[in-house]
PDB file of N, CA and C in Angstrom:
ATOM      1  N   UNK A   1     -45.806  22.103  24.451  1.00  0.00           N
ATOM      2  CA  UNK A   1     -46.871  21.168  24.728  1.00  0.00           C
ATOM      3  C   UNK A   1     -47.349  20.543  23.424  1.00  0.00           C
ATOM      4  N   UNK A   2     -47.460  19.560  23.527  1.00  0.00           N
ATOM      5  CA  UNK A   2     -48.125  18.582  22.326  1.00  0.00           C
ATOM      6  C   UNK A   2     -49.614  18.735  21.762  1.00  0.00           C
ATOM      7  N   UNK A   3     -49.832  18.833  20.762  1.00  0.00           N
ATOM      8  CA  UNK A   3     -51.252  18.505  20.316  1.00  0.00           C
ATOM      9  C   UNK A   3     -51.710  17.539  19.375  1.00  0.00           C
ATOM     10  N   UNK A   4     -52.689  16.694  19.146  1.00  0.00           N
ATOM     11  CA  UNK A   4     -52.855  15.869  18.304  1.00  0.00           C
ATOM     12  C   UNK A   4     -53.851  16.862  17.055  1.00  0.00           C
ATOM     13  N   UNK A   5     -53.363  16.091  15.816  1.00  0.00           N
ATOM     14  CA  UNK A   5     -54.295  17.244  14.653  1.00  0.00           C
ATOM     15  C   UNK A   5     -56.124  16.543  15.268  1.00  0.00           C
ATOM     16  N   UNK A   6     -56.908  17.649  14.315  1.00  0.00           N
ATOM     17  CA  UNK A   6     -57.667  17.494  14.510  1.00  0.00           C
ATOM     18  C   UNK A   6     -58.813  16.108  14.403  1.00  0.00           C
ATOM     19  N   UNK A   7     -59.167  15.848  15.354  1.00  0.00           N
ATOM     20  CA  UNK A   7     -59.690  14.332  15.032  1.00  0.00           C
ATOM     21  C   UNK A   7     -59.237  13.053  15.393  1.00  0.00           C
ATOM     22  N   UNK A   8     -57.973  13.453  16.146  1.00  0.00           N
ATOM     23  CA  UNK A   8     -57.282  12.004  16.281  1.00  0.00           C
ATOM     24  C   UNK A   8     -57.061  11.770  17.386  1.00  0.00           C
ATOM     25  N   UNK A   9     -57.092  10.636  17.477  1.00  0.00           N
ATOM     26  CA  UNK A   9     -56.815  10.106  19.339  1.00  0.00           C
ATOM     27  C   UNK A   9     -55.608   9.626  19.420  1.00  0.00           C
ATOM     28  N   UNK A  10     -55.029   9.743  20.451  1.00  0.00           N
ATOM     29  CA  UNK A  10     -53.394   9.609  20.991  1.00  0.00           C
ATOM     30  C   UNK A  10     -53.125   8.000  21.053  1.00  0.00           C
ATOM     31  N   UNK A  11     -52.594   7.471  20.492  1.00  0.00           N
ATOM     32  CA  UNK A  11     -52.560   6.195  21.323  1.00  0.00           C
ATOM     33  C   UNK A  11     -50.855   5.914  21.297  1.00  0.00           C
ATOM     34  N   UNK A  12     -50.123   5.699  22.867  1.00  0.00           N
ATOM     35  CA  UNK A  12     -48.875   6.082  22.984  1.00  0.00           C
ATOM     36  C   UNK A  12     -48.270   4.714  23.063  1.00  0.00           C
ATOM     37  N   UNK A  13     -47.423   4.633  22.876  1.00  0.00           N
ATOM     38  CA  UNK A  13     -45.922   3.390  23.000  1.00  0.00           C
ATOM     39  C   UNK A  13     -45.024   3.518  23.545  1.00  0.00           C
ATOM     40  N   UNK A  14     -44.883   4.854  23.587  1.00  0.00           N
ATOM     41  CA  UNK A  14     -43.701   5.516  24.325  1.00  0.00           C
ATOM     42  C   UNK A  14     -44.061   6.701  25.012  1.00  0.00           C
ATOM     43  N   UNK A  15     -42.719   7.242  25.617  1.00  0.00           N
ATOM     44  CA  UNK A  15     -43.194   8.317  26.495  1.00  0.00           C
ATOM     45  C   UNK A  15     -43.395   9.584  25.824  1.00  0.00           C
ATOM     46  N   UNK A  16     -44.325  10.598  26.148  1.00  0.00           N
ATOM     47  CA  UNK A  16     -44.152  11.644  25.345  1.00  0.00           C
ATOM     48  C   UNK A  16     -42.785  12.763  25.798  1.00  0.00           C
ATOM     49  N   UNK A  17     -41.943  12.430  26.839  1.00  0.00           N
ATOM     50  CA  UNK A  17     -40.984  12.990  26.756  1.00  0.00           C
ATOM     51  C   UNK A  17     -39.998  12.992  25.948  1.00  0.00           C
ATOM     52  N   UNK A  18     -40.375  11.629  25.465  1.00  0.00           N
ATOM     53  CA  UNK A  18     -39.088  11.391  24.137  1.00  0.00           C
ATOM     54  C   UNK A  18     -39.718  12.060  22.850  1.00  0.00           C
ATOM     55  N   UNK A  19     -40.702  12.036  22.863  1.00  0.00           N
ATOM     56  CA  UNK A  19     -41.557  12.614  20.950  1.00  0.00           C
ATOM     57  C   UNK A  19     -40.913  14.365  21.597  1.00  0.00           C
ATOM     58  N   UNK A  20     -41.100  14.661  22.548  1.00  0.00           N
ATOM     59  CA  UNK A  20     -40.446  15.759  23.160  1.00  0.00           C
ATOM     60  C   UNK A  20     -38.939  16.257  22.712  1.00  0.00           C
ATOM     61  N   UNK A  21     -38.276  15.313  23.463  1.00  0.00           N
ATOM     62  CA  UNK A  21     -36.501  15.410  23.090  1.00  0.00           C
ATOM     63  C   UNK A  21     -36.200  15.187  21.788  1.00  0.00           C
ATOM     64  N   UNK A  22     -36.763  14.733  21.228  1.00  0.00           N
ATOM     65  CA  UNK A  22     -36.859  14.769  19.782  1.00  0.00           C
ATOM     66  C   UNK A  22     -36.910  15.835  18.932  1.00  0.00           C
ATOM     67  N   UNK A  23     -38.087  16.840  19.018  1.00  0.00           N
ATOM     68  CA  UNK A  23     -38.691  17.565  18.889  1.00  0.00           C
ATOM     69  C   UNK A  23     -37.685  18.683  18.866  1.00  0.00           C
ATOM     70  N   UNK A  24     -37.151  19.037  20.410  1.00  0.00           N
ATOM     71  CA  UNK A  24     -36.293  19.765  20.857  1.00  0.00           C
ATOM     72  C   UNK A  24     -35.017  19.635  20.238  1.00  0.00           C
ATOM     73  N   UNK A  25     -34.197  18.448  19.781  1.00  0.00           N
ATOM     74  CA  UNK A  25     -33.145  18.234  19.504  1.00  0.00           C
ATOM     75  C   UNK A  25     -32.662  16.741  18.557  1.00  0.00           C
ATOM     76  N   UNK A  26     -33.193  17.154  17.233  1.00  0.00           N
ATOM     77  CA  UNK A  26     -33.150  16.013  16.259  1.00  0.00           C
ATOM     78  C   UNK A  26     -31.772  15.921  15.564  1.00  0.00           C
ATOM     79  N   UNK A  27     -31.673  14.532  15.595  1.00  0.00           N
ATOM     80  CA  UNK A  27     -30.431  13.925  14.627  1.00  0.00           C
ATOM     81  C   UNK A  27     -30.527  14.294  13.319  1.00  0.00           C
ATOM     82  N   UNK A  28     -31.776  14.413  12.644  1.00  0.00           N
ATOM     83  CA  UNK A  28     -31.802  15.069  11.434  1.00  0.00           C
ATOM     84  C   UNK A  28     -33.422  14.911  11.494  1.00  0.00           C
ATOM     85  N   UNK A  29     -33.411  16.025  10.599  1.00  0.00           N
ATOM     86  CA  UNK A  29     -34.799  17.050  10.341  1.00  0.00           C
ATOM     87  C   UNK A  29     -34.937  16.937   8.859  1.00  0.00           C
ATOM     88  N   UNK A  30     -36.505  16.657   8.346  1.00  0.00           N
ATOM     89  CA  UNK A  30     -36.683  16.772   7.035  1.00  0.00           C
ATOM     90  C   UNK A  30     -37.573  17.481   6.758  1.00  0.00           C
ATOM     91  N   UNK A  31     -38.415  18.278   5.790  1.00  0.00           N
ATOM     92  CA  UNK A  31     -39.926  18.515   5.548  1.00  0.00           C
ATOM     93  C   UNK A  31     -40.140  17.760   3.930  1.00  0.00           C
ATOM     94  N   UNK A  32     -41.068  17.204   4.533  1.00  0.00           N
ATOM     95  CA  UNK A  32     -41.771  16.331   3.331  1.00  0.00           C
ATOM     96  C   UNK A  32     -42.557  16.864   2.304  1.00  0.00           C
ATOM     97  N   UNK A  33     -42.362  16.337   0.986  1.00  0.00           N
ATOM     98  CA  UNK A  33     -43.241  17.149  -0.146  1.00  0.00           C
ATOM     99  C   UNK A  33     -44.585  17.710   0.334  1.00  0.00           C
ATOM    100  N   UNK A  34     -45.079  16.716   1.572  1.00  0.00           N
ATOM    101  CA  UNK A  34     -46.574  17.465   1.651  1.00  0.00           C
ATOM    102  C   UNK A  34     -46.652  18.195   2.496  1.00  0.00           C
ATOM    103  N   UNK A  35     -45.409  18.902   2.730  1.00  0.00           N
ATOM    104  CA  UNK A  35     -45.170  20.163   4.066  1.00  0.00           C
ATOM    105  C   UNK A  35     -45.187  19.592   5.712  1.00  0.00           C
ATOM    106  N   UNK A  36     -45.366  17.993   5.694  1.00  0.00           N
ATOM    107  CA  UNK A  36     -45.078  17.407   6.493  1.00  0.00           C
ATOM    108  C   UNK A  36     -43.775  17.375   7.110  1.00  0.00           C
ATOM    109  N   UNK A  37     -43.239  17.710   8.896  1.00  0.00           N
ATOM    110  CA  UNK A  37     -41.496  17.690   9.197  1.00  0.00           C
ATOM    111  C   UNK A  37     -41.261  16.618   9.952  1.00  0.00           C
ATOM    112  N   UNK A  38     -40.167  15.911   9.471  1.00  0.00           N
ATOM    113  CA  UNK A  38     -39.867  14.498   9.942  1.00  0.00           C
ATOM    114  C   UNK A  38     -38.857  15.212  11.120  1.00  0.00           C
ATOM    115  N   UNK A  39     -39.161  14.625  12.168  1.00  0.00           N
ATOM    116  CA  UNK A  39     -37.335  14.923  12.812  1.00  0.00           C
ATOM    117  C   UNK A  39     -37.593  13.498  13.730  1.00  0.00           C
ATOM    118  N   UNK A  40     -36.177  13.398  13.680  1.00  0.00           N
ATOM    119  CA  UNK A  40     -35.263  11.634  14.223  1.00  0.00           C
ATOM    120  C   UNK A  40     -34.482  11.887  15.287  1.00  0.00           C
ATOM    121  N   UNK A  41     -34.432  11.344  15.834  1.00  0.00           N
ATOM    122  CA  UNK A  41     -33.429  10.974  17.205  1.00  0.00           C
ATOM    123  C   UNK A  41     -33.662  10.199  18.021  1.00  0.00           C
ATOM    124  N   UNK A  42     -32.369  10.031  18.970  1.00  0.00           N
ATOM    125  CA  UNK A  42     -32.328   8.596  19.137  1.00  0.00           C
ATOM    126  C   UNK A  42     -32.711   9.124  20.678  1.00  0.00           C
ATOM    127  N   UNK A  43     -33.140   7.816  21.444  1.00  0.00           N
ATOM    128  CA  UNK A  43     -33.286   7.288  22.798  1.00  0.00           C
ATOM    129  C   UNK A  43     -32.586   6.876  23.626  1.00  0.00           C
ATOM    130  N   UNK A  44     -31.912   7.284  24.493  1.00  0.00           N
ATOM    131  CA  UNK A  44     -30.866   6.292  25.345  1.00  0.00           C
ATOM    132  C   UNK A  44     -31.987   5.026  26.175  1.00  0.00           C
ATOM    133  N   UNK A  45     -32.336   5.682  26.304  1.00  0.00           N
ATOM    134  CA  UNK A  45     -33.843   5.061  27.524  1.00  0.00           C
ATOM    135  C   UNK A  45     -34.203   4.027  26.606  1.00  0.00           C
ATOM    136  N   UNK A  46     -34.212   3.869  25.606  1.00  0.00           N
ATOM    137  CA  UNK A  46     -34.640   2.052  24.853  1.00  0.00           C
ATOM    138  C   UNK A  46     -34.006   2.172  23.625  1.00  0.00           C
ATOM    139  N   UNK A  47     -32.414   2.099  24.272  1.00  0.00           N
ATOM    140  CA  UNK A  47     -31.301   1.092  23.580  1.00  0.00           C
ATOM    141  C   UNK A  47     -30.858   2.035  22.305  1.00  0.00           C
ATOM    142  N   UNK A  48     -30.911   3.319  22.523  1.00  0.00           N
ATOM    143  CA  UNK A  48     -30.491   4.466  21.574  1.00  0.00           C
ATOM    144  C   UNK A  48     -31.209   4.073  19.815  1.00  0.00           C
ATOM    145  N   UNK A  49     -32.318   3.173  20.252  1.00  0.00           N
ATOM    146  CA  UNK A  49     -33.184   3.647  18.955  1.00  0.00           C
ATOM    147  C   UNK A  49     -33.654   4.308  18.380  1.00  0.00           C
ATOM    148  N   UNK A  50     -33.752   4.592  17.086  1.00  0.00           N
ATOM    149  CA  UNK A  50     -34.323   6.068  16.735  1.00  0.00           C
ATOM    150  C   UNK A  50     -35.535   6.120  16.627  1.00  0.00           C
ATOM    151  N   UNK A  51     -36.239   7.329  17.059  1.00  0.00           N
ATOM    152  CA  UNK A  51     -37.488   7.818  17.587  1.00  0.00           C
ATOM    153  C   UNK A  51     -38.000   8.897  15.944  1.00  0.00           C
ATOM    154  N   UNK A  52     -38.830   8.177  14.823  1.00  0.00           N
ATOM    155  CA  UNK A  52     -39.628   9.548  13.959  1.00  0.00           C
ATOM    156  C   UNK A  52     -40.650  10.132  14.340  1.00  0.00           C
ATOM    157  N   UNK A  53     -40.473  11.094  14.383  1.00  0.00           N
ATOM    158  CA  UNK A  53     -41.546  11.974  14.676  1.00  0.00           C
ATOM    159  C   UNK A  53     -42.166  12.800  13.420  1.00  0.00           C
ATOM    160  N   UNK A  54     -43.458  12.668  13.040  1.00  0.00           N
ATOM    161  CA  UNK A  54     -44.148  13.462  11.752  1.00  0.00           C
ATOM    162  C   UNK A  54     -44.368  14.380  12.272  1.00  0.00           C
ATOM    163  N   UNK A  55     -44.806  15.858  11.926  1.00  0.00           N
ATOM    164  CA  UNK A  55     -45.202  17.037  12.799  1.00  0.00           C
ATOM    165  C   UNK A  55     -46.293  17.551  11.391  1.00  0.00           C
ATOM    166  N   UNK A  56     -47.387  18.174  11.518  1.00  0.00           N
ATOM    167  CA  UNK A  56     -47.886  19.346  10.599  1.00  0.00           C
ATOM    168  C   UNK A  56     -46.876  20.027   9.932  1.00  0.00           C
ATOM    169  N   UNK A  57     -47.086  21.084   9.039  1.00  0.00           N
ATOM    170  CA  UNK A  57     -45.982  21.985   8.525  1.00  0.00           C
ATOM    171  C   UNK A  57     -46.018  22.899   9.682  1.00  0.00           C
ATOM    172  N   UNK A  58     -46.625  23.065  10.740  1.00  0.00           N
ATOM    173  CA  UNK A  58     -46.784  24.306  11.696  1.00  0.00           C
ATOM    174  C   UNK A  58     -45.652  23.734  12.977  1.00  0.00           C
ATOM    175  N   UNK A  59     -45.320  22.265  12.718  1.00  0.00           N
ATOM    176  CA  UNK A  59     -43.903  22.149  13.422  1.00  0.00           C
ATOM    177  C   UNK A  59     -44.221  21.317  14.799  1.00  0.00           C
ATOM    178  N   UNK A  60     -45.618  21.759  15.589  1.00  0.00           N
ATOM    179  CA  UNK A  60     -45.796  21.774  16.457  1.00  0.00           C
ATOM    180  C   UNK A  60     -46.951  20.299  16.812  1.00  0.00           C
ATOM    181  N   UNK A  61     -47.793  20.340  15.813  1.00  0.00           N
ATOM    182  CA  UNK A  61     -48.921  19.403  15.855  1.00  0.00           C
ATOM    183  C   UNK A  61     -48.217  18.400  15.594  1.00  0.00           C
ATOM    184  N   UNK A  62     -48.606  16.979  16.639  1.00  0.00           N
ATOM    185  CA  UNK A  62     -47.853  15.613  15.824  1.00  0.00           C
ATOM    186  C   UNK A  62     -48.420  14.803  15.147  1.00  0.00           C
ATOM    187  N   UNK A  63     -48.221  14.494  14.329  1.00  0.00           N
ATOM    188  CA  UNK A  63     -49.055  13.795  13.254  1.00  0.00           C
ATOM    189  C   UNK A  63     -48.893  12.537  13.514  1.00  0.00           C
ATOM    190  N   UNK A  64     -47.789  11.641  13.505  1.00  0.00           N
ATOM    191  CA  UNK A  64     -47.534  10.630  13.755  1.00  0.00           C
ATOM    192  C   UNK A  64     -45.903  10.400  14.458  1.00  0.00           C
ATOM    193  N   UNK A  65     -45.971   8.952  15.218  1.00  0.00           N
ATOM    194  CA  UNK A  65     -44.469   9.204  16.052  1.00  0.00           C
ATOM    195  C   UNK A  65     -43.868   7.686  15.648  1.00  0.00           C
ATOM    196  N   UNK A  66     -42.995   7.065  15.866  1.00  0.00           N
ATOM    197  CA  UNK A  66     -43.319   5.767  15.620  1.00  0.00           C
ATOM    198  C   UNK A  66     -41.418   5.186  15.712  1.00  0.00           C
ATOM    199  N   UNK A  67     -40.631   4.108  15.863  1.00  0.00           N
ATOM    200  CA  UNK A  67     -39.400   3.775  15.847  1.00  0.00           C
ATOM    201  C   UNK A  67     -38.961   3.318  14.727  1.00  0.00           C
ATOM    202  N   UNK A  68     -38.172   4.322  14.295  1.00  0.00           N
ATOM    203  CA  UNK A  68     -37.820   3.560  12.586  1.00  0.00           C
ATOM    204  C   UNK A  68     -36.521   2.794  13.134  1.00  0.00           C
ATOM    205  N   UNK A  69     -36.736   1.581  12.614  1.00  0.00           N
ATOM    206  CA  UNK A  69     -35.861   0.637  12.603  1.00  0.00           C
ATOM    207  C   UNK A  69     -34.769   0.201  11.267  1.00  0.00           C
ATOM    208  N   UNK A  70     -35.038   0.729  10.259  1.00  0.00           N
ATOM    209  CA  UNK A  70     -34.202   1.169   9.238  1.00  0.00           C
ATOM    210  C   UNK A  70     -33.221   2.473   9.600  1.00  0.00           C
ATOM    211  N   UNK A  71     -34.064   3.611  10.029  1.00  0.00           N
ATOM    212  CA  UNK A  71     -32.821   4.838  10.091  1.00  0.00           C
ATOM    213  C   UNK A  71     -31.530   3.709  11.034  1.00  0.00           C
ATOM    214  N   UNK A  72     -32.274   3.536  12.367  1.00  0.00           N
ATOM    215  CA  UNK A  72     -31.503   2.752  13.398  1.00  0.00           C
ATOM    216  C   UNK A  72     -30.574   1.426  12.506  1.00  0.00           C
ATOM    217  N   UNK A  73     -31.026   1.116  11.964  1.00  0.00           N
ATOM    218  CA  UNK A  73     -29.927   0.356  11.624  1.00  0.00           C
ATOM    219  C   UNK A  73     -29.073   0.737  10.423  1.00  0.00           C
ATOM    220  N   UNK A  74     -29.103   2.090   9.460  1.00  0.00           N
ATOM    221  CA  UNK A  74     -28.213   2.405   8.819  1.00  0.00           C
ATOM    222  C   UNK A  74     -27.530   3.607   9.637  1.00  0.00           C
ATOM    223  N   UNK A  75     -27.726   3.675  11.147  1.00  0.00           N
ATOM    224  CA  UNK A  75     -26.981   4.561  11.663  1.00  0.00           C
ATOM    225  C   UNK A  75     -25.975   3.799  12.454  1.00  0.00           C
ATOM    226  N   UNK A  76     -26.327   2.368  12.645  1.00  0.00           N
ATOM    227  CA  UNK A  76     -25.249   1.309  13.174  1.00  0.00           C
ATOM    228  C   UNK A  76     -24.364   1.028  12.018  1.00  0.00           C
ATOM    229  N   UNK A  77     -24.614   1.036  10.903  1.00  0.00           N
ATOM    230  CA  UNK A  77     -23.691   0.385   9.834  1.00  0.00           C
ATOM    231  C   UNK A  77     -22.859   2.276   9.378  1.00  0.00           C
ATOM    232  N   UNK A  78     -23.169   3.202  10.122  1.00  0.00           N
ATOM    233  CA  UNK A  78     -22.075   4.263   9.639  1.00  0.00           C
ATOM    234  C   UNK A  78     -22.628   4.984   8.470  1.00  0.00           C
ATOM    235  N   UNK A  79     -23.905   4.735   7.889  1.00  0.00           N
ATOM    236  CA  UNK A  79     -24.327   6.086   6.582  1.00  0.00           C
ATOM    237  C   UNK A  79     -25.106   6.190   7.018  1.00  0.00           C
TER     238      UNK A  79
END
């Protein structure tokens, strides 16, 4: 189940099943210098774009979600 950190209000674009499938099963996973974890994956449901997801360092809280359109397009050009 999802939680927003403390203080923040949800405001969605997408479905939270996808910040979900994401979550569950990323194209690639990072943790950020500020203990922040990126994980990416793509969408079939709108055109296999890729979906970032920020999380807390606790993995679970989402910090921010949003469609990177750079990963998506250096994953069309093959790097």
């Amino acid at each position: 189940m999802l939680k927003a950190a403390a203080g923040v209000e949800l405001r969605l674009t997408f479905e939270l099943e996808w910040v979900e499938q994401v979550l569950a099963n990323p194209v690639k996973m990072e943790v950020q210098v500020n203990g922040r974890i990126s994980y990416i994956g793509n969408i079939p449901e709108f055109g296999g774009r890729a979906l970032r997801v920020i999380t807390e360092s606790d993995g679970a809280t989402v910090h921010n979600a949003f469609f990177d359109r750079n990963f998506f397009k250096r994953q069309q050009k093959g790097q």
